[in-house]
C-alpha atoms as a PDB file:
ATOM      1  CA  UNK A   1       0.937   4.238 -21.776  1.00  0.00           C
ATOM      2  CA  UNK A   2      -2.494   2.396 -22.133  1.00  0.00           C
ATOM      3  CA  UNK A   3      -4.238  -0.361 -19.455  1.00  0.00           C
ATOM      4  CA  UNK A   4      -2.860  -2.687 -21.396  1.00  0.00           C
ATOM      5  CA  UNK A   5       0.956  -1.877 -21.269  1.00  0.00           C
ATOM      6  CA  UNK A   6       0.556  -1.295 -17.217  1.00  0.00           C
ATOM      7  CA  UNK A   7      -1.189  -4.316 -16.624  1.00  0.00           C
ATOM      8  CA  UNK A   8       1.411  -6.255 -19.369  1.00  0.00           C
ATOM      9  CA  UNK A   9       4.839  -4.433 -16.941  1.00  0.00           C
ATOM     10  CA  UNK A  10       2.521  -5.243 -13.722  1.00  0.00           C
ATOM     11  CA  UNK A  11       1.949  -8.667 -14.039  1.00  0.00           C
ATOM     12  CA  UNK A  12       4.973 -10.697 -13.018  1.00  0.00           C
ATOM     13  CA  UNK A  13       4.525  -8.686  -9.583  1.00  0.00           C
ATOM     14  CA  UNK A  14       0.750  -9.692  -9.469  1.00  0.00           C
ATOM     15  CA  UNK A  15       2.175 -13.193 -10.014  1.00  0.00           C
ATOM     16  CA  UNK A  16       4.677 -12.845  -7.275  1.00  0.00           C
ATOM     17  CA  UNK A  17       2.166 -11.544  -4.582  1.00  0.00           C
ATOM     18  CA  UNK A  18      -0.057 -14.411  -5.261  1.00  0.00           C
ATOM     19  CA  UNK A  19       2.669 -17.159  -4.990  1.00  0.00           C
ATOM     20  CA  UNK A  20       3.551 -15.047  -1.969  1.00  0.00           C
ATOM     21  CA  UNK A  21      -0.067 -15.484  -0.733  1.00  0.00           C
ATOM     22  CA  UNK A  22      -0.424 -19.245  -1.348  1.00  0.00           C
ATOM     23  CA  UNK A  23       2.648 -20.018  -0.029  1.00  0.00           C
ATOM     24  CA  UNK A  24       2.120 -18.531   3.382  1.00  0.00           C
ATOM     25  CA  UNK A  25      -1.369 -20.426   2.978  1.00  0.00           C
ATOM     26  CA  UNK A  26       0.322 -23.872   2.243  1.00  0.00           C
ATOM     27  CA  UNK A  27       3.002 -23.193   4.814  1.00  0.00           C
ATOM     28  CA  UNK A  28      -0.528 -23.994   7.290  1.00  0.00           C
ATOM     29  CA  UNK A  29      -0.119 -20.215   8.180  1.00  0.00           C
ATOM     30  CA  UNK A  30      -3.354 -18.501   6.880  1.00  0.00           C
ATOM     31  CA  UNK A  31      -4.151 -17.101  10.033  1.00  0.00           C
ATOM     32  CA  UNK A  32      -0.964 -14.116   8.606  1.00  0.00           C
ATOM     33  CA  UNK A  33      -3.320 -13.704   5.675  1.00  0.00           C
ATOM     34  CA  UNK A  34      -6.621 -13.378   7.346  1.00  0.00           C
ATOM     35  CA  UNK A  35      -9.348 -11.013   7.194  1.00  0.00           C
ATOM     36  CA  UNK A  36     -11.072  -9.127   9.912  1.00  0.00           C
ATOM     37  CA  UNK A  37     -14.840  -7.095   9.355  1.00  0.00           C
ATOM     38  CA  UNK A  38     -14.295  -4.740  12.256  1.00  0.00           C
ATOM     39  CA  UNK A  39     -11.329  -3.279  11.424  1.00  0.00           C
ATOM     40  CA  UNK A  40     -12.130  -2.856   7.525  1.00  0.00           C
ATOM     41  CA  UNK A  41     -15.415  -1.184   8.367  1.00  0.00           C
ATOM     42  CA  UNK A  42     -13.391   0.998  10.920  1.00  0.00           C
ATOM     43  CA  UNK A  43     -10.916   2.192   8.512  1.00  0.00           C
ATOM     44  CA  UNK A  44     -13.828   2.957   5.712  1.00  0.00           C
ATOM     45  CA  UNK A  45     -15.390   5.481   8.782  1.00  0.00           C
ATOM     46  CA  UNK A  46     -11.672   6.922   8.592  1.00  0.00           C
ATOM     47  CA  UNK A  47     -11.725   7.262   4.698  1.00  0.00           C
ATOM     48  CA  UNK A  48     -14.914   8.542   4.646  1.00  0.00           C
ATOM     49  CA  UNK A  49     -13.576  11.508   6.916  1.00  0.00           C
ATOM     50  CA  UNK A  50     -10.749  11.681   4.575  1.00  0.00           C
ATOM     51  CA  UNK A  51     -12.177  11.941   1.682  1.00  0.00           C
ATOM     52  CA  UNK A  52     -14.082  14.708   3.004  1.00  0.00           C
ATOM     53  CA  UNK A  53     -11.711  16.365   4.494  1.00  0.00           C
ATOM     54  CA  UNK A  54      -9.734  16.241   0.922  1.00  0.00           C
ATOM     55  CA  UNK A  55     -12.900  17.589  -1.039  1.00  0.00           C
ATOM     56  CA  UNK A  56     -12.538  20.659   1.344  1.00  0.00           C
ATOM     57  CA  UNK A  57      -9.134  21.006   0.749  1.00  0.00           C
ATOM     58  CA  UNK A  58      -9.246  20.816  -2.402  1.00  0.00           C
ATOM     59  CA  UNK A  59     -12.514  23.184  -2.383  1.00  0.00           C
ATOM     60  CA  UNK A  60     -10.171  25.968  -0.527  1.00  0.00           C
ATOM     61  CA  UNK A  61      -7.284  25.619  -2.558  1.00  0.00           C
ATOM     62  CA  UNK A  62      -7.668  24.660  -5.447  1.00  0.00           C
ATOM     63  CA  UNK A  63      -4.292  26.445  -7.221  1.00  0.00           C
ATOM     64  CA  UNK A  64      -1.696  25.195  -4.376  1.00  0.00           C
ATOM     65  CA  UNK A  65       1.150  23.554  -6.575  1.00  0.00           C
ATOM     66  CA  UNK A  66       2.267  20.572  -4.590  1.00  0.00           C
ATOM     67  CA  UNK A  67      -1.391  19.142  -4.589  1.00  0.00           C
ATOM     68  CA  UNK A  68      -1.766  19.972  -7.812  1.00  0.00           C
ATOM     69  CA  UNK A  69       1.407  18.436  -8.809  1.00  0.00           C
ATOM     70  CA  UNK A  70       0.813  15.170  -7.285  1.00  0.00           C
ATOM     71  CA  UNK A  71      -3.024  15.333  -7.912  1.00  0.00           C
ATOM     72  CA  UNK A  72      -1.952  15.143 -11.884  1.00  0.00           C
ATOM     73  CA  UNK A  73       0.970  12.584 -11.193  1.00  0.00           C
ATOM     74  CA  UNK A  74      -1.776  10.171  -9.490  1.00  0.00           C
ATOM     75  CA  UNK A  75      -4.584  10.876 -11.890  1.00  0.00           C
ATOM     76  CA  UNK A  76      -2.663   9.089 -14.515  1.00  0.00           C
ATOM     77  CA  UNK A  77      -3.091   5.730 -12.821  1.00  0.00           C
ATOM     78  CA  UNK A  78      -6.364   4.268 -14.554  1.00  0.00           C
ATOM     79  CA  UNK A  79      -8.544   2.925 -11.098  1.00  0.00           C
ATOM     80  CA  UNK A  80      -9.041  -0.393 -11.670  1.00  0.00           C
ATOM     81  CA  UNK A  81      -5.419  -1.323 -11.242  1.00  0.00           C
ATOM     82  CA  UNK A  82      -6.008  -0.347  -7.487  1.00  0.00           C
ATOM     83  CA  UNK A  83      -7.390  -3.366  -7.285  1.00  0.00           C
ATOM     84  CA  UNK A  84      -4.444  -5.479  -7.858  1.00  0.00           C
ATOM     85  CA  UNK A  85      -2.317  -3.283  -4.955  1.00  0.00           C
ATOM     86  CA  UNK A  86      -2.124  -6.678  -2.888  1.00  0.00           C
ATOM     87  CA  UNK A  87       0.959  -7.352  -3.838  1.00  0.00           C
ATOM     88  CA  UNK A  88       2.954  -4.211  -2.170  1.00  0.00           C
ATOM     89  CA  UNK A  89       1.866  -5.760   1.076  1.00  0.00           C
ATOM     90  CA  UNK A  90       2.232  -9.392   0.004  1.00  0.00           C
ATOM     91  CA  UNK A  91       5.868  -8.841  -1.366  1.00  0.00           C
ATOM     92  CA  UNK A  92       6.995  -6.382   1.057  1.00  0.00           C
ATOM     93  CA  UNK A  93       5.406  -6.311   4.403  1.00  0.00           C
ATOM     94  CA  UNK A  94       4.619  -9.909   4.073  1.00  0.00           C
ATOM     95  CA  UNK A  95       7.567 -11.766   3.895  1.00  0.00           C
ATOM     96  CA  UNK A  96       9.738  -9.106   6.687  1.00  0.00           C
ATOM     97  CA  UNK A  97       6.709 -10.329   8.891  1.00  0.00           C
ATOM     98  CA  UNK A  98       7.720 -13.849   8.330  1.00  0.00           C
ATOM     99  CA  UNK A  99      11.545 -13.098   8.494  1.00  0.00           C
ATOM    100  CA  UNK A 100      10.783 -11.787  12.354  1.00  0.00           C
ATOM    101  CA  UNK A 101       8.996 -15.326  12.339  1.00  0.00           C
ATOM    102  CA  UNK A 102      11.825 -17.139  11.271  1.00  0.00           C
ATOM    103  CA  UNK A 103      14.678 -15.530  13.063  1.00  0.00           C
ATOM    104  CA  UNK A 104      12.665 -13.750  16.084  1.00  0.00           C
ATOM    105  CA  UNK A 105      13.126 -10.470  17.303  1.00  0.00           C
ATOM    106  CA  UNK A 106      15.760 -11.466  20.351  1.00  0.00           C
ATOM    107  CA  UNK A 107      17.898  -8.038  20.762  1.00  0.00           C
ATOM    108  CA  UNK A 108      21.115  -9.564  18.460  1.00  0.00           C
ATOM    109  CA  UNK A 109      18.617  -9.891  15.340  1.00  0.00           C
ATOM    110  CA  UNK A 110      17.249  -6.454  15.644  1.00  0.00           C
ATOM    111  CA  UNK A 111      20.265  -5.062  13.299  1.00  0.00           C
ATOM    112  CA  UNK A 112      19.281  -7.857  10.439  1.00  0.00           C
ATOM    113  CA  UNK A 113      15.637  -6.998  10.920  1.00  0.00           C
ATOM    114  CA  UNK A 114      16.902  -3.197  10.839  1.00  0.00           C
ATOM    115  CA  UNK A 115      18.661  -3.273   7.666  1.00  0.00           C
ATOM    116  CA  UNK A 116      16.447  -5.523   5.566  1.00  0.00           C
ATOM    117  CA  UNK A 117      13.658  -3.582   6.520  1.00  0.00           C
ATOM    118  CA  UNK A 118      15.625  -0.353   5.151  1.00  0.00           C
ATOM    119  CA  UNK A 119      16.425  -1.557   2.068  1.00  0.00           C
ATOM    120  CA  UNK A 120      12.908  -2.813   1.496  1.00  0.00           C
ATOM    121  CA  UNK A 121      11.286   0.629   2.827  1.00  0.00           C
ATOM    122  CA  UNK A 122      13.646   2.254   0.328  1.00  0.00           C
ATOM    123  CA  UNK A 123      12.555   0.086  -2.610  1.00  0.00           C
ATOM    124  CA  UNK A 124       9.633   0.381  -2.111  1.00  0.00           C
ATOM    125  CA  UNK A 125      10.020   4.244  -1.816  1.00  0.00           C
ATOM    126  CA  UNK A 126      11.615   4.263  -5.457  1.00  0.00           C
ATOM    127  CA  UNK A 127       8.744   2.568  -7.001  1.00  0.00           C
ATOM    128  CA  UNK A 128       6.492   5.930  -5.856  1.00  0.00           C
ATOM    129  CA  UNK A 129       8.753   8.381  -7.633  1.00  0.00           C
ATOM    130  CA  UNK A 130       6.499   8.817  -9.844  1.00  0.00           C
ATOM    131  CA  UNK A 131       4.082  10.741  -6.991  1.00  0.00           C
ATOM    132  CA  UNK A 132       7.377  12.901  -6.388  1.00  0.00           C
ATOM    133  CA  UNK A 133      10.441  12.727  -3.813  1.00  0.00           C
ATOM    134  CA  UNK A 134       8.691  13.789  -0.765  1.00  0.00           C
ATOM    135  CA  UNK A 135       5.823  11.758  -1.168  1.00  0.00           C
ATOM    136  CA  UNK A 136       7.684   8.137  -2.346  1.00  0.00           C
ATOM    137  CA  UNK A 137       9.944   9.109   0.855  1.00  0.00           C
ATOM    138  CA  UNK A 138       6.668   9.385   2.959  1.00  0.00           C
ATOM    139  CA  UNK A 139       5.286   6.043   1.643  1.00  0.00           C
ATOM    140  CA  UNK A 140       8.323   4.261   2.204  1.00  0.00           C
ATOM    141  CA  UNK A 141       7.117   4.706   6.167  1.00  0.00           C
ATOM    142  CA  UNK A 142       3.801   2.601   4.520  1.00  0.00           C
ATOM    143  CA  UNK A 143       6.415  -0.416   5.291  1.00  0.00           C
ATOM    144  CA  UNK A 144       7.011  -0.909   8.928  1.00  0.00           C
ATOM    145  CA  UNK A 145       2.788   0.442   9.500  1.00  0.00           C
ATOM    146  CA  UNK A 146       1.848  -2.350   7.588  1.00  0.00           C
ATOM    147  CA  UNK A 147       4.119  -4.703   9.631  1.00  0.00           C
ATOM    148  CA  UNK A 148       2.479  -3.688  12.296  1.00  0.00           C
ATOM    149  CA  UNK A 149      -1.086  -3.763  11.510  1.00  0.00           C
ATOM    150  CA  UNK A 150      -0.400  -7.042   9.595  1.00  0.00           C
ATOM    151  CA  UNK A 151       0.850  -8.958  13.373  1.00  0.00           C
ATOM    152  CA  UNK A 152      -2.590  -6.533  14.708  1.00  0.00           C
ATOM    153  CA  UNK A 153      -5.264  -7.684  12.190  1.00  0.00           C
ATOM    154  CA  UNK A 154      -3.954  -9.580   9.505  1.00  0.00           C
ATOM    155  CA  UNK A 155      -2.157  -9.101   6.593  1.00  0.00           C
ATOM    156  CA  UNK A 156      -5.356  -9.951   4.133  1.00  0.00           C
ATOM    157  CA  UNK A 157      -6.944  -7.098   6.405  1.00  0.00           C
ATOM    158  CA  UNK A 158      -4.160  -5.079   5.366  1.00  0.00           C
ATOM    159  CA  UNK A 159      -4.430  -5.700   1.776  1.00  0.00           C
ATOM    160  CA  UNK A 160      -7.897  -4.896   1.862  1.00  0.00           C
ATOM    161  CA  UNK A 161      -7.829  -1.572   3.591  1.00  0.00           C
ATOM    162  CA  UNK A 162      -4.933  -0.381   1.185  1.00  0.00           C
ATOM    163  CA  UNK A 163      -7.112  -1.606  -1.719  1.00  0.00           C
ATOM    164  CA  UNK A 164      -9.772   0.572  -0.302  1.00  0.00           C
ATOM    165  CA  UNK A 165      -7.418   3.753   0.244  1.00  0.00           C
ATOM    166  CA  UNK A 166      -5.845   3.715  -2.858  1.00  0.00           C
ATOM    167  CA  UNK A 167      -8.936   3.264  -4.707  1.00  0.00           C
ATOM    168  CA  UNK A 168     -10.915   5.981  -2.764  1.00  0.00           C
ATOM    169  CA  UNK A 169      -7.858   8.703  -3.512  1.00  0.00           C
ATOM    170  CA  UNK A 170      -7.638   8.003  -6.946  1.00  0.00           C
ATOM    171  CA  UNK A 171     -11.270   8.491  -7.814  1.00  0.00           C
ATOM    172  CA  UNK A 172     -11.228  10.985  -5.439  1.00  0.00           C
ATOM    173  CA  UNK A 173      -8.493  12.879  -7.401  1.00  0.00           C
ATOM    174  CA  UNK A 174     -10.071  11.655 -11.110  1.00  0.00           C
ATOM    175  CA  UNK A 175     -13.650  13.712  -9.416  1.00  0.00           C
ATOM    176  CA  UNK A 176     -11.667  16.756  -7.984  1.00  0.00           C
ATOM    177  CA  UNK A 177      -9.697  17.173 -11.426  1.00  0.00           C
ATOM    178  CA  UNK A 178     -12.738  16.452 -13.352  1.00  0.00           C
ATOM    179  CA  UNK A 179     -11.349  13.512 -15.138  1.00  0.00           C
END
């Protein structure tokens, strides 16, 4: 599978996170979408020290098989589309944001906000099989974090800063493997 055939299965999503985006915009409610400089320059500190920390890592062992494994499973994704990730946070964070919005988060809506959120944390968890079972069921906890940090900073903040992360470990990866 080529660019072209990723991009060509990727782009009604891309589509969908944008209307997502302009929506909330139109709905007078781009302070949800906004971005924040301190916080993105804070979190590119933290993936500096990640990255390093995954160069030595990687530098000590080299041969483990689970890092290998998902090392080769990641490599496969060509880096430029990490910079269409926006719409993971747009379609799934995004709109369980505005459902607390909508409904509120009085103690009789906490079961609705409960199950919706763990059907979209496990849908979103399928769509990272590909990394493996332990890691898709890791990232599904990416869901409710960037909830959070979405009411905290912003939810274009958010996008940005998982742009950034997913971009930095997959060239990371591509340099370690010597792709």
């Amino acid at each position: 599978m080529d660019l072209k055939d990723i991009a060509l299965q990727m782009f009604p999503y891309w589509l969908l996170g944008a209307a997502v985006l302009l929506a909330t915009y139109f709905a007078g409610l781009k302070e949800v979408i906004r971005v924040e400089k301190p916080p993105i320059l804070k979190f590119i500190k933290f993936l500096c020290i990640l990255t390093v920390y995954r160069v030595i890592l990687f530098a000590l062992f080299p041969n483990f098989g689970p890092f290998q494994d998902s090392a080769k499973n990641v490599s496969i994704i060509p880096w430029p589309l990490t910079l269409t990730v926006f719409w993971e946070d747009a379609c799934h964070g995004l709109p369980l944001f505005m459902l607390q919005r909508l409904i509120g988060t009085k103690k009789w809506t906490w079961p609705i906000h409960g199950l919706i959120t763990a059907m979209v944390m496990f849908e979103f968890g399928l769509g990272h099989l590909y990394q493996g079972v332990a890691a898709a069921c890791m990232l599904s906890m990416y869901i409710p974090y960037s909830i959070y940090m979405g009411k905290k900073v912003g939810f274009g903040t958010v996008m940005v800063c998982h742009t950034l992360f997913d971009l930095t470990t997959i060239l990371t990866i591509k340099f370690l493997l010597g792709a």
